[in-house]
C-alpha atoms as a PDB file:
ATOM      1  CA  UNK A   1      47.876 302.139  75.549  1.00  0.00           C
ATOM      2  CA  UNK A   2      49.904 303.859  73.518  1.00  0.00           C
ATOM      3  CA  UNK A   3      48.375 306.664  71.378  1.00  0.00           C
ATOM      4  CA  UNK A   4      49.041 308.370  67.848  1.00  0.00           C
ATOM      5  CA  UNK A   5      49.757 312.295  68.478  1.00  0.00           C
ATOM      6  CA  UNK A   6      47.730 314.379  66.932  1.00  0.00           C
ATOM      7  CA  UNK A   7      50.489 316.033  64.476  1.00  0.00           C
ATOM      8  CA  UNK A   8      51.038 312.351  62.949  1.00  0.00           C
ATOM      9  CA  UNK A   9      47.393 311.672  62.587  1.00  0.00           C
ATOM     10  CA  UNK A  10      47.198 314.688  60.767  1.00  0.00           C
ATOM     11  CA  UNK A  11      49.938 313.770  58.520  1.00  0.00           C
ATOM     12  CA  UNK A  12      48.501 310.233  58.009  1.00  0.00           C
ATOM     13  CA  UNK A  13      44.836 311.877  57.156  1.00  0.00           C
ATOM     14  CA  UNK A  14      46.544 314.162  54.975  1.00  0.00           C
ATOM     15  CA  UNK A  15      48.543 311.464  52.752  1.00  0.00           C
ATOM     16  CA  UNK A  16      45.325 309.276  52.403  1.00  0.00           C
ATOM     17  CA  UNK A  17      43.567 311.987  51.427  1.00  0.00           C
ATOM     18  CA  UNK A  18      46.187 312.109  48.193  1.00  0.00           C
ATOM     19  CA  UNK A  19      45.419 310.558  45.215  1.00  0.00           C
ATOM     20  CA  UNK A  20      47.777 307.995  44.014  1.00  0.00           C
ATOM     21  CA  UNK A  21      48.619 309.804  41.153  1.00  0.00           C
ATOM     22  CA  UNK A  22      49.927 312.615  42.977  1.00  0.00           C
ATOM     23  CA  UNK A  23      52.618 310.262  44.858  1.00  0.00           C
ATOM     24  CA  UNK A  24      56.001 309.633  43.470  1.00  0.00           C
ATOM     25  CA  UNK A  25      57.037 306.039  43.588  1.00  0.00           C
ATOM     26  CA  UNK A  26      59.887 306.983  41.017  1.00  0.00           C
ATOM     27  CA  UNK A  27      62.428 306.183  44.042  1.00  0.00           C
ATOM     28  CA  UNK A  28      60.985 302.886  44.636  1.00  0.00           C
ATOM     29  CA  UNK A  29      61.637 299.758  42.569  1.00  0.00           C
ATOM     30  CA  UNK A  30      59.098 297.380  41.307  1.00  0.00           C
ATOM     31  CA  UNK A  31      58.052 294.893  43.251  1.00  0.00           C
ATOM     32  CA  UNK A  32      58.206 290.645  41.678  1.00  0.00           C
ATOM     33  CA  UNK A  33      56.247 288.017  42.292  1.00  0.00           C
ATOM     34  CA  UNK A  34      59.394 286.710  44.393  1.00  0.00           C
ATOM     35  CA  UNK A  35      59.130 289.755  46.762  1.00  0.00           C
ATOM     36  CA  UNK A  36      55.696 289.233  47.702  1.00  0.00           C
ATOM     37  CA  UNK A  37      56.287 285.008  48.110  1.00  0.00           C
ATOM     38  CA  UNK A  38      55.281 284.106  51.834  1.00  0.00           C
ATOM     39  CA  UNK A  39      53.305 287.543  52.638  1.00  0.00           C
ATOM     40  CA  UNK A  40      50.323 285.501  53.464  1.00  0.00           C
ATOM     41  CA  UNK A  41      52.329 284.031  56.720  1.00  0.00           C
ATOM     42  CA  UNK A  42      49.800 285.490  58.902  1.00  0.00           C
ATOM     43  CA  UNK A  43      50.898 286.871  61.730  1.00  0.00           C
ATOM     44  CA  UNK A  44      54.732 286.620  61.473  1.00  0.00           C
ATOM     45  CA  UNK A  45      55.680 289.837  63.185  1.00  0.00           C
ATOM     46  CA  UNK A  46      52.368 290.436  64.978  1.00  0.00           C
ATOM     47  CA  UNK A  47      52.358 288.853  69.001  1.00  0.00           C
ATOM     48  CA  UNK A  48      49.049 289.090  70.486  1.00  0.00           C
ATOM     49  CA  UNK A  49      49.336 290.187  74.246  1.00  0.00           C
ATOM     50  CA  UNK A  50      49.342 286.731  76.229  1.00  0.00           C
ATOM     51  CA  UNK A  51      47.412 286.481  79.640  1.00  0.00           C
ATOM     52  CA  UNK A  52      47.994 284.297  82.195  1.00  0.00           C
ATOM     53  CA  UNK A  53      45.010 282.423  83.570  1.00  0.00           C
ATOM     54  CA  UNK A  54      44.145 278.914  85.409  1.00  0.00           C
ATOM     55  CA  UNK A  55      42.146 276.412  83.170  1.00  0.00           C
ATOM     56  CA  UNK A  56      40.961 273.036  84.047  1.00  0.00           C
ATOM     57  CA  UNK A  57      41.406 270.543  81.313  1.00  0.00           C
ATOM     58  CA  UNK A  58      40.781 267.309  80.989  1.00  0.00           C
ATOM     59  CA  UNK A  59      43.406 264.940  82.017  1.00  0.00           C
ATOM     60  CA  UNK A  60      43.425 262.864  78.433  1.00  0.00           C
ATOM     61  CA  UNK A  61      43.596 266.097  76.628  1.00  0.00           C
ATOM     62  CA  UNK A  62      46.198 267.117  78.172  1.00  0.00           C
ATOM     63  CA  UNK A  63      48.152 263.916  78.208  1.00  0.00           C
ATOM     64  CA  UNK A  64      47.181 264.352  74.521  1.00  0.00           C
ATOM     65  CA  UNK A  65      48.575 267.833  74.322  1.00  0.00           C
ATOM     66  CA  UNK A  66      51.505 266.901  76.371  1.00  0.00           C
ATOM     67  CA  UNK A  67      52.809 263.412  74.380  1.00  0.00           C
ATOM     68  CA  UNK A  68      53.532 265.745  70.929  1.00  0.00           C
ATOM     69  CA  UNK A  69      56.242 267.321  72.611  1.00  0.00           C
ATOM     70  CA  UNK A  70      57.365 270.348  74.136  1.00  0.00           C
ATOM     71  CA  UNK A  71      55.292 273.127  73.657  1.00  0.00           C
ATOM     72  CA  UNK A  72      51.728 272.503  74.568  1.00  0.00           C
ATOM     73  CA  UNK A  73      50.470 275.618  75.797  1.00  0.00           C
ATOM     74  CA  UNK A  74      51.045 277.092  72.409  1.00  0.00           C
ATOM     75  CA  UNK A  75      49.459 274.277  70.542  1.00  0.00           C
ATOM     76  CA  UNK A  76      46.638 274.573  72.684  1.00  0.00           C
ATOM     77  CA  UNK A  77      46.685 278.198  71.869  1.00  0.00           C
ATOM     78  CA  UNK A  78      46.353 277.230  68.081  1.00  0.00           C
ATOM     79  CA  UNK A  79      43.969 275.100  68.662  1.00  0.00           C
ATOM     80  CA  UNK A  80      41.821 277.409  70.119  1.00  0.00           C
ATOM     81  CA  UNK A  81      42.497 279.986  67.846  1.00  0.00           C
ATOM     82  CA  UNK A  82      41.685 277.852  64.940  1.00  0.00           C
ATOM     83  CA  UNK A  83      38.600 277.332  66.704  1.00  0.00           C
ATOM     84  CA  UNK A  84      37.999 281.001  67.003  1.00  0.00           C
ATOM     85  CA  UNK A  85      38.468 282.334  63.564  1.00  0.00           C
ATOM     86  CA  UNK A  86      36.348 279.304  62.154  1.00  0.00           C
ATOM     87  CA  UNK A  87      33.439 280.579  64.296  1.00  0.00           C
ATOM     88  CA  UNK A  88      33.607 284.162  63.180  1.00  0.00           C
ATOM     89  CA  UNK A  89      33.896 282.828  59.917  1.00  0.00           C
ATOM     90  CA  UNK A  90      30.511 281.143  59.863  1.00  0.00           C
ATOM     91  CA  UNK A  91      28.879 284.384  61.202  1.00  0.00           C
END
């Protein structure tokens, strides 16, 4: 895994350490309601490390899977993701 050197985390600490009204956002523009349209897409940019394993599934689910079309390893990803997150939601 890649880690932070030290120097940088001591940078980062340093800056959030500042109080916002001792940073100068004079060289940035204001941000519109436009620019921040679609920042909810969760994870647009973010790719979760994939891992290969062997799964037994029923043959009707994945028939199921299958008939809606190329792709079904990644639906069944969702679906099981979906899954997940509504778990640790109820928690």
């Amino acid at each position: 895994m890649n880690k932070v050197p030290e120097s940088i985390r001591k940078e980062l600490a340093a800056l959030s350490a500042k109080p916002e009204s001792e940073i100068d956002f004079s060289d940035l523009p204001a941000s519109t309601e436009q620019d921040w349209q679609g920042a909810a897409a969760r994870g647009k940019f973010y790719r979760p490390v994939k891992q290969q394993l062997t799964v037994r599934i029923d043959a009707d689910v994945l028939e199921w899977l299958k008939g809606q079309g190329k792709g079904y390893q990644s639906r069944l990803n969702d679906i099981l993701r979906a899954a997940m997150l509504e778990k640790a939601r109820h928690r």
